[in-house]
N, C-alpha and C. Protein backbone atom coordinates (compact mmCIF):
# COMPACT_ATOMS: atom_id res chain seq x y z
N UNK A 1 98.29 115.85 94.05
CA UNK A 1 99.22 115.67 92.96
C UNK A 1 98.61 116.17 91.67
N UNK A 2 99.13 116.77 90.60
CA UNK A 2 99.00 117.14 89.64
C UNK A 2 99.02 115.96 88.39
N UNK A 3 98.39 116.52 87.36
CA UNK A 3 98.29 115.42 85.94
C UNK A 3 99.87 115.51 85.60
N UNK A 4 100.23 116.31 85.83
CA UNK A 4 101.44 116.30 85.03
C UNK A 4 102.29 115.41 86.23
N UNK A 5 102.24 115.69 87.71
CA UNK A 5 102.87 114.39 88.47
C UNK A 5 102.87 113.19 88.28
N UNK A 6 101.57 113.09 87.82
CA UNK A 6 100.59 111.69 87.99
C UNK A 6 101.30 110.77 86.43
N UNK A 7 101.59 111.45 85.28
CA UNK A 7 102.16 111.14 84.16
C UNK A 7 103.64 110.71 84.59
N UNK A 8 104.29 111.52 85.56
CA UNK A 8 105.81 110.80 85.65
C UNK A 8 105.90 110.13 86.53
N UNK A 9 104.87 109.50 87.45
CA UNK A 9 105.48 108.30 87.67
C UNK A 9 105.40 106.87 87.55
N UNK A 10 106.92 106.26 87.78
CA UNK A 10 107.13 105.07 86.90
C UNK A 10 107.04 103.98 87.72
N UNK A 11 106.82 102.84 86.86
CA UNK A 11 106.73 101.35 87.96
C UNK A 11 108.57 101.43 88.73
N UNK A 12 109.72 101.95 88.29
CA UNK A 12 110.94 102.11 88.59
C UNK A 12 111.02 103.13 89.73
N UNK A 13 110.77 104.30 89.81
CA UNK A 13 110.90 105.13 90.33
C UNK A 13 111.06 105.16 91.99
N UNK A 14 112.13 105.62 92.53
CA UNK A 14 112.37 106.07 94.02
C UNK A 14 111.19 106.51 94.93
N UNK A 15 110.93 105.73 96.26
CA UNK A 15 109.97 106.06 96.55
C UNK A 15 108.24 106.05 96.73
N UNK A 16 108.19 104.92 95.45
CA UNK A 16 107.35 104.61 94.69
C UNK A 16 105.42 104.38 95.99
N UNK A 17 106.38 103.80 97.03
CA UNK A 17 105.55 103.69 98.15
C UNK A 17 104.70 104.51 98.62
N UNK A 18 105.54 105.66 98.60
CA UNK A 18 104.87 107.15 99.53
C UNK A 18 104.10 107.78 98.12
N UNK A 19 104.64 107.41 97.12
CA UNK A 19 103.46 108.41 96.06
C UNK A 19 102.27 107.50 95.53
N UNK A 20 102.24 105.97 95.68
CA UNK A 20 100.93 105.29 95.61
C UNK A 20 100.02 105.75 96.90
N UNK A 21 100.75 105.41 98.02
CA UNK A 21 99.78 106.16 99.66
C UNK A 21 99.12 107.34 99.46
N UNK A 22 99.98 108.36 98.67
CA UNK A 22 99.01 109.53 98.43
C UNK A 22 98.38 109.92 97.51
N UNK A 23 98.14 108.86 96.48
CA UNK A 23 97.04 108.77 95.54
C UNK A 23 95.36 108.66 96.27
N UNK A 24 94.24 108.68 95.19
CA UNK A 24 93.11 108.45 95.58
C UNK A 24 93.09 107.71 94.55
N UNK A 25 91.85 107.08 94.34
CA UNK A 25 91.46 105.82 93.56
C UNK A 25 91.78 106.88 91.97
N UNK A 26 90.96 107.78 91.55
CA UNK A 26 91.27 108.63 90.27
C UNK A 26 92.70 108.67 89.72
N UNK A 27 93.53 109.34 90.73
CA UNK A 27 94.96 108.94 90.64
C UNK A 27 95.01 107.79 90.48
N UNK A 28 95.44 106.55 91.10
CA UNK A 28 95.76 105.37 90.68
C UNK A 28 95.21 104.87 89.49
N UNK A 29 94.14 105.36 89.14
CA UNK A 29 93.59 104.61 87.38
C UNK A 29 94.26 105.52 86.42
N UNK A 30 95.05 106.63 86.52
CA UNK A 30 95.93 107.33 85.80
C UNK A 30 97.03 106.22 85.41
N UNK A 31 97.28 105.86 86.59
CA UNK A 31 99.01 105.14 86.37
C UNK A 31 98.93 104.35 84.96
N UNK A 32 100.45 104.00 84.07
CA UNK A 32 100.17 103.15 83.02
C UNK A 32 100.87 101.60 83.42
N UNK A 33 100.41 101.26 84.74
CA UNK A 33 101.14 100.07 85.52
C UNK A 33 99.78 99.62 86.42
N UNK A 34 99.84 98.50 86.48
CA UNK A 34 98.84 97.91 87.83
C UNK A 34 99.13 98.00 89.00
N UNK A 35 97.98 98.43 90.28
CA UNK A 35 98.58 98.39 91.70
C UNK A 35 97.04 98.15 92.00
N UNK A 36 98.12 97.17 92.96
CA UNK A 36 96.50 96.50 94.25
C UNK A 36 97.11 96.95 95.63
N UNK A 37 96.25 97.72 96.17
CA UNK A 37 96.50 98.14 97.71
C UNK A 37 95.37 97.06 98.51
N UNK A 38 96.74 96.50 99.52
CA UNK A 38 95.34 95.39 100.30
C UNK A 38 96.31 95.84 102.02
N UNK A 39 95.19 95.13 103.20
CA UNK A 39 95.39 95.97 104.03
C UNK A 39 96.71 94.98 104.79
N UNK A 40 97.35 94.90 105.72
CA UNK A 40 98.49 93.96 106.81
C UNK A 40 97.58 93.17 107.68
N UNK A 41 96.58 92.99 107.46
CA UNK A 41 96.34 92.01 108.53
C UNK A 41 96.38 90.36 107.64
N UNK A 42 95.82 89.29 108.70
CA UNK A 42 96.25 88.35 107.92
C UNK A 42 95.43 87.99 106.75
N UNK A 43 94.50 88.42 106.55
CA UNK A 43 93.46 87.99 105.22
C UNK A 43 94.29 88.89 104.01
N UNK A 44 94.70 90.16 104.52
CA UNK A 44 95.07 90.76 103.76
C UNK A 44 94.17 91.31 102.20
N UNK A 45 93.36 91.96 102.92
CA UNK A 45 92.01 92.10 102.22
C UNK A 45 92.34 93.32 101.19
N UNK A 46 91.79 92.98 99.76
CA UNK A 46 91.90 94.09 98.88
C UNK A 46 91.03 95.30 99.23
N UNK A 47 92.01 96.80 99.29
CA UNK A 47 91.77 97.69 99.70
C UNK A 47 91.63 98.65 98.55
N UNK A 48 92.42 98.74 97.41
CA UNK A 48 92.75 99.23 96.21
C UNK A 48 92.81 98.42 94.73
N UNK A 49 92.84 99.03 93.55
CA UNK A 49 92.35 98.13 92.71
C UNK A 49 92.42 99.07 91.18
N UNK A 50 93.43 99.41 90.83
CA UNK A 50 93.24 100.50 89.84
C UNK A 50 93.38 100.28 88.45
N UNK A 51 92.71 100.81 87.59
CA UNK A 51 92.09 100.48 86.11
C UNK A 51 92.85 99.73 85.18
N UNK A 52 94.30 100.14 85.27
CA UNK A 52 95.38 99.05 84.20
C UNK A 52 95.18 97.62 85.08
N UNK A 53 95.06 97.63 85.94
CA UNK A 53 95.45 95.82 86.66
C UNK A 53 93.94 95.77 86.59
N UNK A 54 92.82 96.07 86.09
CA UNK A 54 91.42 95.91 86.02
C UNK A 54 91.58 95.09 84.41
N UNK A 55 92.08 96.17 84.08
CA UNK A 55 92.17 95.37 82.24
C UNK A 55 93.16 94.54 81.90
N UNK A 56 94.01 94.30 82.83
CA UNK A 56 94.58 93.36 82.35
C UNK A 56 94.43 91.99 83.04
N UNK A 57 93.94 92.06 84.36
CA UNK A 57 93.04 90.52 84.58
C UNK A 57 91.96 90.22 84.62
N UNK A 58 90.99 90.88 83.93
CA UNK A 58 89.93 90.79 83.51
C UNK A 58 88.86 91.00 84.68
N UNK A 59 89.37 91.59 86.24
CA UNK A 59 88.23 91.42 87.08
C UNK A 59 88.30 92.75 87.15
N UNK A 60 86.67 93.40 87.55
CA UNK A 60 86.19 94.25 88.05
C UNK A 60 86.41 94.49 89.67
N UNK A 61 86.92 96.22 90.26
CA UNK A 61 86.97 96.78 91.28
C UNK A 61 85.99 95.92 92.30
N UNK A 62 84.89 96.03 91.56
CA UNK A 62 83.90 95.63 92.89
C UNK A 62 83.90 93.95 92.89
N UNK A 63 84.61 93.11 91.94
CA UNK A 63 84.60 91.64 92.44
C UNK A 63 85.65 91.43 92.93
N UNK A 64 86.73 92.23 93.88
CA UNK A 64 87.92 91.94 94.12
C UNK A 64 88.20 92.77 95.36
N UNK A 65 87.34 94.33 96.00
CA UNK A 65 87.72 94.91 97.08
C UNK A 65 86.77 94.50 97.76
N UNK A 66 87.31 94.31 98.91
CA UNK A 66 86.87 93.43 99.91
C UNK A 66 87.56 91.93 100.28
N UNK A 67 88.08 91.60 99.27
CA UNK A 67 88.30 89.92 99.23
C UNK A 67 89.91 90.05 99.68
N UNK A 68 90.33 88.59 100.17
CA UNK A 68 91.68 88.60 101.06
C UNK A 68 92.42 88.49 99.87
N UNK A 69 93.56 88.88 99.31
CA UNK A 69 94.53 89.05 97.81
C UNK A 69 94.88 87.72 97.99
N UNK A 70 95.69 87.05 98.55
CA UNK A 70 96.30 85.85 98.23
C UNK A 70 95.29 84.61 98.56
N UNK A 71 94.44 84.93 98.94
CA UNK A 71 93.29 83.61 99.37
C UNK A 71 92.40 83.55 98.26
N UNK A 72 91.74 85.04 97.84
CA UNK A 72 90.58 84.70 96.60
C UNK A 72 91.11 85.15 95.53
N UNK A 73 92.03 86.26 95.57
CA UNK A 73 92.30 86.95 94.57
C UNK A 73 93.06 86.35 93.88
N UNK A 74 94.23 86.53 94.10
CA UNK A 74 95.60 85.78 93.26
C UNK A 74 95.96 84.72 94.27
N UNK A 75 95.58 83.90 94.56
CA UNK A 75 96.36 82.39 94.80
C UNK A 75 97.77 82.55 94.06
N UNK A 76 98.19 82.76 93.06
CA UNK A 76 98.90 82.37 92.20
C UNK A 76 100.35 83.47 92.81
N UNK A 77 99.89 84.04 93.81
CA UNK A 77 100.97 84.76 94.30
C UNK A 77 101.37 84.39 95.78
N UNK A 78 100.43 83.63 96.32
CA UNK A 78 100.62 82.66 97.64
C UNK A 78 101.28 82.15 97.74
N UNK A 79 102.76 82.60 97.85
CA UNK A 79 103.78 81.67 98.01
C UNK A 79 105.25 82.41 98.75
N UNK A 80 106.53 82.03 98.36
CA UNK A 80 107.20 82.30 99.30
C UNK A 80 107.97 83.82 98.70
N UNK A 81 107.84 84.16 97.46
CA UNK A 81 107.88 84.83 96.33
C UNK A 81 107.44 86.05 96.82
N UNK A 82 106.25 86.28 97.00
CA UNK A 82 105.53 87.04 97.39
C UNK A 82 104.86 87.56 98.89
N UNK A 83 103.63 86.46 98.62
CA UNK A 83 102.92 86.43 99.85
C UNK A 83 103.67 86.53 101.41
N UNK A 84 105.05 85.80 101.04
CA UNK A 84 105.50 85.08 102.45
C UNK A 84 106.87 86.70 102.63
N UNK A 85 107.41 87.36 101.57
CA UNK A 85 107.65 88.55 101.63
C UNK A 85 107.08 89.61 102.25
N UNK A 86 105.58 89.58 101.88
CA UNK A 86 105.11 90.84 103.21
C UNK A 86 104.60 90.36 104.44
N UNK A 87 104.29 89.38 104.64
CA UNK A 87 104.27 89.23 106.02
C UNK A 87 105.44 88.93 106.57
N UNK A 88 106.85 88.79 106.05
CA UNK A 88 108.04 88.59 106.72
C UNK A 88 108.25 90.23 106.89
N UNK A 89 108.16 91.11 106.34
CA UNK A 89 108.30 93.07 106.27
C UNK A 89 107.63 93.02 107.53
N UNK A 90 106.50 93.10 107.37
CA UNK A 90 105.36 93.73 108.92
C UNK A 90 105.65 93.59 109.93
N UNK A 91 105.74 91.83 109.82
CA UNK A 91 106.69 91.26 111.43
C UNK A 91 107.45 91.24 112.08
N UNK A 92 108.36 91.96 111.09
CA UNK A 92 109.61 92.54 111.48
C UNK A 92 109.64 94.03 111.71
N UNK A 93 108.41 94.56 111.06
CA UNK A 93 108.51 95.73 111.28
C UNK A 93 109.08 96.72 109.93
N UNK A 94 109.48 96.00 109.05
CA UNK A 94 110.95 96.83 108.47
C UNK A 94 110.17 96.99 106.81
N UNK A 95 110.84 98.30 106.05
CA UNK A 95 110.22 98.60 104.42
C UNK A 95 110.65 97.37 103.66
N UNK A 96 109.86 97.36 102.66
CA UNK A 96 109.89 96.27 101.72
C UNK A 96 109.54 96.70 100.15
N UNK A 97 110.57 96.72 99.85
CA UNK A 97 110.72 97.17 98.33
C UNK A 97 111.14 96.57 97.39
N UNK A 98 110.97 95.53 96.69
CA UNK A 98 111.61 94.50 95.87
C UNK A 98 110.70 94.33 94.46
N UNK A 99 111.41 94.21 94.01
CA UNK A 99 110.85 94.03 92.34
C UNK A 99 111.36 92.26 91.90
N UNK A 100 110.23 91.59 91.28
CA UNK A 100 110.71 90.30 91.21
C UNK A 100 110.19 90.14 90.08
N UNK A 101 110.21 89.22 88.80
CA UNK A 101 109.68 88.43 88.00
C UNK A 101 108.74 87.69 88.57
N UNK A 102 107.79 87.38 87.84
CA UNK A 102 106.57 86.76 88.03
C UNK A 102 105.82 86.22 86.80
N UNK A 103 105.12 84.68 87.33
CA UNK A 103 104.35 84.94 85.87
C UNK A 103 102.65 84.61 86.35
N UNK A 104 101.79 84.78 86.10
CA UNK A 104 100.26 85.32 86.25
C UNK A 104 100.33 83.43 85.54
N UNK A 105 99.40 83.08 86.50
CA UNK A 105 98.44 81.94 85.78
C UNK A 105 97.66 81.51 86.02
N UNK A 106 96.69 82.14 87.07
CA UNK A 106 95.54 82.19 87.19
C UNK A 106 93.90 82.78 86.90
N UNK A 107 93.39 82.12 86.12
CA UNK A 107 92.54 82.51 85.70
C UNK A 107 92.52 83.10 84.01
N UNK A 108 94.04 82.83 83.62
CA UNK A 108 94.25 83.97 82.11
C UNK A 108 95.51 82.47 81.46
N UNK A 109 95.74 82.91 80.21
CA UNK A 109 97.18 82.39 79.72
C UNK A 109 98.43 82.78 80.92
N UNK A 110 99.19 82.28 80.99
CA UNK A 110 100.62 82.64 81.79
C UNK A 110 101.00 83.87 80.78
N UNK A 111 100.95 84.46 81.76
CA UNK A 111 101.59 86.14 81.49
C UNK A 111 102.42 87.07 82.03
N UNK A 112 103.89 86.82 81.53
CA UNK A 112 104.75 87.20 82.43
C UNK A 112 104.76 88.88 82.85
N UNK A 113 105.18 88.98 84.48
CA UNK A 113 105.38 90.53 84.72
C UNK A 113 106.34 90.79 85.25
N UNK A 114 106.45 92.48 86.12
CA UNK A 114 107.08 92.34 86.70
C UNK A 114 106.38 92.71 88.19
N UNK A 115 106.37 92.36 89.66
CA UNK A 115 105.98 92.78 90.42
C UNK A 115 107.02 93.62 91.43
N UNK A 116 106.39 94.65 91.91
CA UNK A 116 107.52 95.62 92.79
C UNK A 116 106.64 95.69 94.18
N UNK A 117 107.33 95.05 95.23
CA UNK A 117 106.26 94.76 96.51
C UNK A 117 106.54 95.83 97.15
N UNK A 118 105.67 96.51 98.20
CA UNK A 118 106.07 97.86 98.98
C UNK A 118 104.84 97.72 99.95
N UNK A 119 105.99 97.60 100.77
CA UNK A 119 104.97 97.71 102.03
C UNK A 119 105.98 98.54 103.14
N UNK A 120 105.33 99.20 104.01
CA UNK A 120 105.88 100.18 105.14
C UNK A 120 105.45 100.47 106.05
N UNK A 121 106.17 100.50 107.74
CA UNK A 121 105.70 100.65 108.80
C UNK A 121 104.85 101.92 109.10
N UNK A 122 105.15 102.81 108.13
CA UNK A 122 104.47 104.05 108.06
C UNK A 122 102.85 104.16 107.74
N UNK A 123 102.71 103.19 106.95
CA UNK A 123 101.74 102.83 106.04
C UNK A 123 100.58 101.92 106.69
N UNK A 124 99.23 101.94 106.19
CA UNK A 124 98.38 100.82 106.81
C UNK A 124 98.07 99.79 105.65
N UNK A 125 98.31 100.70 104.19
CA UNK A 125 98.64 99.78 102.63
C UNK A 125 99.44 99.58 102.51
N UNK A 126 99.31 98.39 102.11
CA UNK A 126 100.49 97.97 101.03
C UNK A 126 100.12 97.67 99.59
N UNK A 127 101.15 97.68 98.89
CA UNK A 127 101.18 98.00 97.31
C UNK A 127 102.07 96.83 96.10
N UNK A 128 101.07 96.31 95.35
CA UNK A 128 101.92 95.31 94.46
C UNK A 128 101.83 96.11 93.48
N UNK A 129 102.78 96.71 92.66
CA UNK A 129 102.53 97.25 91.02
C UNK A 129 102.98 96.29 90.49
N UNK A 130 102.57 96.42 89.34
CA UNK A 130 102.45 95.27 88.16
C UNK A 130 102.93 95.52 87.07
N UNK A 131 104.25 95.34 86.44
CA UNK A 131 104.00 95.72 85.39
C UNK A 131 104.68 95.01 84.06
N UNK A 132 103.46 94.68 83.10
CA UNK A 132 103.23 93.72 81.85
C UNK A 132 104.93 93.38 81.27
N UNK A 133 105.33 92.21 81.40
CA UNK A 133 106.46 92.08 80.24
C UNK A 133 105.94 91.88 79.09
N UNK A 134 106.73 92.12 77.99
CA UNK A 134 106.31 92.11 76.58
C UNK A 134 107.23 91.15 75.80
């Protein structure tokens, strides 16, 4: 993908799934939105981790890949909201694309966002973008 690709795309945008999958880590710290790629199994271990969702929850790449997302990482997304959303996708087999309100309160002030879940049978990632309400 090109800089000039990499600039248009949006936390909104069609598709959004297949053009995080074909990012590399460089790409993804371009984006002006947060995305955590973690893997389908059940720990659901952080796989991805890119520079806006670095600065805006204050953890570093390397204290967060490796670790299961909803067990160490965000607890605060362990629930039926989220968490219980992609493992209902996988098990079924079927894409999962939903954008929800959310608000962050772990570890920071409550900070509302928006999250857009994407996960796909095609895929061995899956993808939360993040992105800041104001």
């Amino acid at each position: 993908m090109t800089m000039a690709t990499l600039l248009s795309l949006e936390f909104e945008q069609p598709h959004l799934m297949r053009e995080l999958a074909a990012l590399d880590d460089a790409g993804l710290d371009q984006l002006d939105f947060g995305v955590i790629g973690f893997g389908k199994e059940p720990e659901a271990k952080v796989l991805r981790y890119n520079a806006r969702e670095r600065q805006g929850s204050g953890l570093d790449r390397s204290r967060v890949v490796g670790l299961p997302l909803f067990g160490d990482v965000a607890q605060c997304m362990n629930n039926y909201l989220v968490a219980q959303r992609f493992d209902d996708a996988v098990e079924a087999g079927r894409e999962l694309d939903e954008t929800v309100p959310f608000t962050y309160t772990l570890r920071m002030k409550p900070t509302p966002v928006f999250l857009r879940l994407l996960s796909s049978p095609e895929h061995a990632t899956q993808f939360i973008a993040i992105l800041r309400r104001s």
